[in-house]
C-alpha atoms as a PDB file:
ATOM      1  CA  UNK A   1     -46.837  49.563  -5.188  1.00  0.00           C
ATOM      2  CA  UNK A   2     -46.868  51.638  -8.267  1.00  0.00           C
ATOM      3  CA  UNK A   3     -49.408  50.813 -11.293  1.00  0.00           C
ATOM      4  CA  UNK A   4     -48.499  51.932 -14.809  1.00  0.00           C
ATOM      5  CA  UNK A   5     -50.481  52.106 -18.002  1.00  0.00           C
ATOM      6  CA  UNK A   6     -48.392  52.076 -21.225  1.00  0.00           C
ATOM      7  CA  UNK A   7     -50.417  52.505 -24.747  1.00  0.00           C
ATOM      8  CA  UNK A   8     -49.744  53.141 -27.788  1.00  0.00           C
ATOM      9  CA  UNK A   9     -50.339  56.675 -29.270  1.00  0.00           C
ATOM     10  CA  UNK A  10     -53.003  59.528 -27.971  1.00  0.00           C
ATOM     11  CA  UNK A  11     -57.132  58.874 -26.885  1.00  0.00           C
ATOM     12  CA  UNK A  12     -58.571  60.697 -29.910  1.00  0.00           C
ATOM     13  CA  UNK A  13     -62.125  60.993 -28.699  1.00  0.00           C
ATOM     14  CA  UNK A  14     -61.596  63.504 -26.009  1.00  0.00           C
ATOM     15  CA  UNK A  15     -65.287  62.153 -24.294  1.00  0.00           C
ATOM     16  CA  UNK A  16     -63.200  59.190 -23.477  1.00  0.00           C
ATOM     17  CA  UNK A  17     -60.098  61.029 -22.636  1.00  0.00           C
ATOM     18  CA  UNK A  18     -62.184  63.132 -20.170  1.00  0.00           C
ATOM     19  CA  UNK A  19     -63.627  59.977 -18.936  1.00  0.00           C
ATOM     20  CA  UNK A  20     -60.403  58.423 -18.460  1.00  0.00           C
ATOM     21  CA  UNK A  21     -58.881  61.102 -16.559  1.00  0.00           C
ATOM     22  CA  UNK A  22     -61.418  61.378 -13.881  1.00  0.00           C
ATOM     23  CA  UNK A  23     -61.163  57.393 -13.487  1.00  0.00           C
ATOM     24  CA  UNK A  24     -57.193  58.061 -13.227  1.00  0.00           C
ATOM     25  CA  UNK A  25     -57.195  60.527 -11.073  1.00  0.00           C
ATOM     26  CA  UNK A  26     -59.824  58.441  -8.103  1.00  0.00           C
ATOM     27  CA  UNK A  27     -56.991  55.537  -8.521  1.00  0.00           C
ATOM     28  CA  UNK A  28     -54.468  58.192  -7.306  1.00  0.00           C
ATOM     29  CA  UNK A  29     -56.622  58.320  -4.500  1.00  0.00           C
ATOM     30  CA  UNK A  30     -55.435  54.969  -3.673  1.00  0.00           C
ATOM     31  CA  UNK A  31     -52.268  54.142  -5.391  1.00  0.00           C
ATOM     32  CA  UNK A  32     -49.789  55.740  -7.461  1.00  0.00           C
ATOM     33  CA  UNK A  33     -50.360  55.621 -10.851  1.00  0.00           C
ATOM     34  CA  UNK A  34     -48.882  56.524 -14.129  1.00  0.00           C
ATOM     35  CA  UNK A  35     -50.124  56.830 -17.734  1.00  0.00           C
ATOM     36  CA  UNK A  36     -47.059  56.045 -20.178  1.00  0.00           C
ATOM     37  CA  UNK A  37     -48.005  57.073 -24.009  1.00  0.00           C
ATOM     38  CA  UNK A  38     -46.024  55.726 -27.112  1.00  0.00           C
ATOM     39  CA  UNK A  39     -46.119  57.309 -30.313  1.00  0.00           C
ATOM     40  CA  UNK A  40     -48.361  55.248 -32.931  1.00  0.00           C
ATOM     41  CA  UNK A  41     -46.486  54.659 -35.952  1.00  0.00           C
ATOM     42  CA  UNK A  42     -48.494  53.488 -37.792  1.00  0.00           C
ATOM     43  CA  UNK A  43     -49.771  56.713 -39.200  1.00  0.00           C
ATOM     44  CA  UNK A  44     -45.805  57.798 -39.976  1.00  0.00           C
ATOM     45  CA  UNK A  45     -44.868  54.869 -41.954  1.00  0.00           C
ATOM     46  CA  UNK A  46     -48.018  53.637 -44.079  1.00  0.00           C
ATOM     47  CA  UNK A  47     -46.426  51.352 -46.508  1.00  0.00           C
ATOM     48  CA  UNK A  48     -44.703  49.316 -43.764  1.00  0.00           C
ATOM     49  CA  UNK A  49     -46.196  45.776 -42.634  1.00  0.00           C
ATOM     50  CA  UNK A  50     -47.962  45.036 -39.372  1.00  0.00           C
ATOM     51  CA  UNK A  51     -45.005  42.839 -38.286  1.00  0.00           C
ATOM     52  CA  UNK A  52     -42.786  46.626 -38.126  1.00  0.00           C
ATOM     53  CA  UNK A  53     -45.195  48.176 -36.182  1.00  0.00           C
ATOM     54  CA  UNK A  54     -45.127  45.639 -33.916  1.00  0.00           C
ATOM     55  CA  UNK A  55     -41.617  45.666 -33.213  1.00  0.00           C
ATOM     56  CA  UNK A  56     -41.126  49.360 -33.620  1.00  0.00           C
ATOM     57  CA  UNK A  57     -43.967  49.713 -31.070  1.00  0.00           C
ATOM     58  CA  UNK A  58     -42.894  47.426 -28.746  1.00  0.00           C
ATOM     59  CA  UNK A  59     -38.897  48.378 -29.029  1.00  0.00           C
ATOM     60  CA  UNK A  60     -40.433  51.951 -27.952  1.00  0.00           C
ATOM     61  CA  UNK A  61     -42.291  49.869 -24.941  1.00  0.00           C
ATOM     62  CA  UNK A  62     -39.761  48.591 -23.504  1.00  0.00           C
ATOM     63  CA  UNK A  63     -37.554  51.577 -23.371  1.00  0.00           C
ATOM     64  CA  UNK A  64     -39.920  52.243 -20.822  1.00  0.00           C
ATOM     65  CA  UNK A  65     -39.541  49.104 -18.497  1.00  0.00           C
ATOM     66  CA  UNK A  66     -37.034  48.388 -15.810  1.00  0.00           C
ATOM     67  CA  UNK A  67     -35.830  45.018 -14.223  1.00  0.00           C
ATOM     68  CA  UNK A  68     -38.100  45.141 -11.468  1.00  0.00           C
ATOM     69  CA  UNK A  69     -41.137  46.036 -13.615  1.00  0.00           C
ATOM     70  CA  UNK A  70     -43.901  43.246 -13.182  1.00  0.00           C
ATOM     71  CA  UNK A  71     -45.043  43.224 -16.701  1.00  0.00           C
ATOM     72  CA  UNK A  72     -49.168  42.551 -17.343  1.00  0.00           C
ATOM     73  CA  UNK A  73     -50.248  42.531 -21.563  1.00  0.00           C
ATOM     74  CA  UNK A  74     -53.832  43.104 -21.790  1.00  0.00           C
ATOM     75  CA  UNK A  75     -53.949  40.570 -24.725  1.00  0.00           C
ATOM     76  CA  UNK A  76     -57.169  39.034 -26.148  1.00  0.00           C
ATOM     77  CA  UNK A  77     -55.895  35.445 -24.982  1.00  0.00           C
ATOM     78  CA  UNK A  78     -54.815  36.636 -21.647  1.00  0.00           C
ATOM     79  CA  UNK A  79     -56.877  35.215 -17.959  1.00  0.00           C
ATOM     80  CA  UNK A  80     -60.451  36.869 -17.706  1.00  0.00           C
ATOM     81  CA  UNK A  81     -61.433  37.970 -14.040  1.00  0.00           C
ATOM     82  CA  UNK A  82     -64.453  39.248 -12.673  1.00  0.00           C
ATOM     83  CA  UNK A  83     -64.205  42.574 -10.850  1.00  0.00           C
ATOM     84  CA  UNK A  84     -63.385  40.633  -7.433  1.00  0.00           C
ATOM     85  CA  UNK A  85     -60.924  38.172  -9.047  1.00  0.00           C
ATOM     86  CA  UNK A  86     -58.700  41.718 -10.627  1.00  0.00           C
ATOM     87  CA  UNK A  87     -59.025  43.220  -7.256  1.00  0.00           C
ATOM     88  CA  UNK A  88     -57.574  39.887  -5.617  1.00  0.00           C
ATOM     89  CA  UNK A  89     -54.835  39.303  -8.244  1.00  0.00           C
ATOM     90  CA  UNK A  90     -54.027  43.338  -7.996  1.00  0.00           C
ATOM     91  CA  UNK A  91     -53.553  42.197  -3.952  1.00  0.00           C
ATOM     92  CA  UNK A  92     -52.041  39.323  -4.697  1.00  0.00           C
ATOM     93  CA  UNK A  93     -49.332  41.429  -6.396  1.00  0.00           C
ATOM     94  CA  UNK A  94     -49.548  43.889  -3.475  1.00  0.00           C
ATOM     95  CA  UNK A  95     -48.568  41.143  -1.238  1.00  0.00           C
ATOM     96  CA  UNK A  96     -46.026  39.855  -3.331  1.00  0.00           C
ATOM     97  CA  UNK A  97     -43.965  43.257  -2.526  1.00  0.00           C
ATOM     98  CA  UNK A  98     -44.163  44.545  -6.134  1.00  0.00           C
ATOM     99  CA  UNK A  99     -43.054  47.587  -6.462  1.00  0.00           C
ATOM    100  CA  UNK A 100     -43.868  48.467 -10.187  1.00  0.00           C
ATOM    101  CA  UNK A 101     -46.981  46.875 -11.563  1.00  0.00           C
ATOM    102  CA  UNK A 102     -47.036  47.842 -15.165  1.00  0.00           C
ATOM    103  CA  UNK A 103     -49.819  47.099 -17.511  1.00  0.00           C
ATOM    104  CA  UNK A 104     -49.701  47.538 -21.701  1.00  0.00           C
ATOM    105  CA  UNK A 105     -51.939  48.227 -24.123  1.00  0.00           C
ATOM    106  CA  UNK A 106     -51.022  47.064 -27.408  1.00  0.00           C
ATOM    107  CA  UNK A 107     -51.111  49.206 -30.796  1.00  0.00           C
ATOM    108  CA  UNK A 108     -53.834  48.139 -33.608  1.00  0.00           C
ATOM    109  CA  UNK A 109     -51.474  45.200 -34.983  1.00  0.00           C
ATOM    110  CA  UNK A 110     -50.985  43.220 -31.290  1.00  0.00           C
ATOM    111  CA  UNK A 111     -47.582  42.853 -29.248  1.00  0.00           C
ATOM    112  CA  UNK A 112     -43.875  42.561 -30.743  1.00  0.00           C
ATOM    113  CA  UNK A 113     -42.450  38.743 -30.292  1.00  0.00           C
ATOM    114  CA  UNK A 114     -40.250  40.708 -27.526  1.00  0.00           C
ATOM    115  CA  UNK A 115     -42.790  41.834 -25.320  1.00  0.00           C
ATOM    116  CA  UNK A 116     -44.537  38.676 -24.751  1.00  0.00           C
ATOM    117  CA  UNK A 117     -41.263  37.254 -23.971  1.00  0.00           C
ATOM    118  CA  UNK A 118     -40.609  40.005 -21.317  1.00  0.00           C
ATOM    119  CA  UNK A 119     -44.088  39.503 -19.517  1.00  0.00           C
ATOM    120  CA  UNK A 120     -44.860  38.169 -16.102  1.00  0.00           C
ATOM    121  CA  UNK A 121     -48.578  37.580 -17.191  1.00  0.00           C
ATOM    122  CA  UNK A 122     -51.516  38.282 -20.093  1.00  0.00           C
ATOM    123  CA  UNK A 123     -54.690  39.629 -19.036  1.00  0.00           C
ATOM    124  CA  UNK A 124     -58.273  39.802 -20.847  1.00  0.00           C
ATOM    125  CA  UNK A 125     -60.463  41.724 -20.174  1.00  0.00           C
ATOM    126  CA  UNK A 126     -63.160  40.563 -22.020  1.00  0.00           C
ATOM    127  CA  UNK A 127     -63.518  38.074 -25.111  1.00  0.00           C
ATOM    128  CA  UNK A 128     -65.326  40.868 -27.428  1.00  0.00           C
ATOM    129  CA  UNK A 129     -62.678  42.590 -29.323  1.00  0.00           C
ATOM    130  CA  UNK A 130     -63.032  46.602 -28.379  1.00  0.00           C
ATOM    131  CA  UNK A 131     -61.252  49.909 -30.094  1.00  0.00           C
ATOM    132  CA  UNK A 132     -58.180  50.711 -28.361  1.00  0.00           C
ATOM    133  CA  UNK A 133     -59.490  53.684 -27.528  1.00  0.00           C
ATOM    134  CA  UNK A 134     -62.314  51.881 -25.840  1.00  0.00           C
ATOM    135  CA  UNK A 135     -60.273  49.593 -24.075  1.00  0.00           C
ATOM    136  CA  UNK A 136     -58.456  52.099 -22.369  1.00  0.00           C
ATOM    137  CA  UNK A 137     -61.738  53.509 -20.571  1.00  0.00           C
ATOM    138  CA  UNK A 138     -62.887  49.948 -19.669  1.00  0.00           C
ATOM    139  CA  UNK A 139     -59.114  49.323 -17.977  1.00  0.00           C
ATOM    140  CA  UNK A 140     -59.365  52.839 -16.231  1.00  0.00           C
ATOM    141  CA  UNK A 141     -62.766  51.967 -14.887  1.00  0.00           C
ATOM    142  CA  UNK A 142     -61.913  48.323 -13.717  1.00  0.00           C
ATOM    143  CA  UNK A 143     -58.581  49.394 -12.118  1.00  0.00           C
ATOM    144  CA  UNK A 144     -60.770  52.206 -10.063  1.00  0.00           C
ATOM    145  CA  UNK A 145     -63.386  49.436  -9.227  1.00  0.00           C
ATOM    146  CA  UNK A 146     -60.544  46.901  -8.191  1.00  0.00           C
ATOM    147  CA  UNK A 147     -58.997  49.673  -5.690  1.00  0.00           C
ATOM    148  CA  UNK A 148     -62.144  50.683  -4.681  1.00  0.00           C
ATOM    149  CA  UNK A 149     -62.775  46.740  -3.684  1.00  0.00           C
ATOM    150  CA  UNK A 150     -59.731  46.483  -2.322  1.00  0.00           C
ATOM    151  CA  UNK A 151     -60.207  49.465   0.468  1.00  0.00           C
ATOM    152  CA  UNK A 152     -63.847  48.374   0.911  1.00  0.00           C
ATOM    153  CA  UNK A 153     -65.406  51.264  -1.065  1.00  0.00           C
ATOM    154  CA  UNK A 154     -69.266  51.004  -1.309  1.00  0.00           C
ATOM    155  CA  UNK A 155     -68.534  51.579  -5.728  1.00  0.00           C
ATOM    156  CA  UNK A 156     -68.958  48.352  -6.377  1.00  0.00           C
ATOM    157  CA  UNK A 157     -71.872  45.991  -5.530  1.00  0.00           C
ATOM    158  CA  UNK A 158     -72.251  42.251  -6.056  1.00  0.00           C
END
């Protein structure tokens, strides 16, 4: 199985980008895996509405998805896990035979109408809203911990 990460636009704070990459490159240790970046465009068109970005945003999302994708939105009113519970459902999925496990991290303004018809699933991963930028870390750190379950890695402890 392949995992993919698609947000929207660049991690600004590069103490979380350098935190981000180390987390990405352990999961390549286990899986292959994929960070997908979409320009924000928000700061190009300022006088537009929310309701463009989100379809500009997520028109530019799925460009990036195929038919076989299995399509997870980390969405505020998605299924919370615990650590286990995202390693199981990330075996679950392994099981399954997917071959393209692809997760997506929505812009400031939330998910086009489009995208939440073309996912397979909404995940939360907590009930606290965090920054985007943020979010991204927490993802890259629970994805490492959920492979690292998976394989029976001494990371994480119960």
């Amino acid at each position: 199985m392949k995992i993919s990460l698609i947000q929207i636009g660049k991690t600004q704070n590069s103490c979380l980008k350098k935190l981000m990459e180390d987390y990405f490159s352990r999961i390549k240790n286990y899986i292959s895996f994929q960070l997908i970046e979409i320009p924000d465009f928000k700061k190009k068109n300022a006088t537009k509405d929310m309701t463009f970005f989100k379809n500009k945003e997520g028109q530019e999302v799925v460009k990036k998805l195929t038919t076989s994708d299995f399509i997870v939105l980390l969405d505020e009113n998605g299924k919370e896990f615990t650590s286990r519970e995202f390693a199981g459902y990330l075996q679950k999925r392994m099981n399954a035979g997917t071959k393209n496990l692809v997760f997506v991290i929505g812009g400031a303004y939330g998910f086009s109408e489009e995208l939440y018809h073309k996912a397979n699933d909404k995940i939360a991963l907590s009930k606290m809203t965090f920054s985007h930028q943020l979010i991204r870390l927490i993802f890259a750190e629970q994805l490492y911990r959920a492979m690292t379950i998976i394989n029976n890695h001494p990371y994480h402890n119960d």
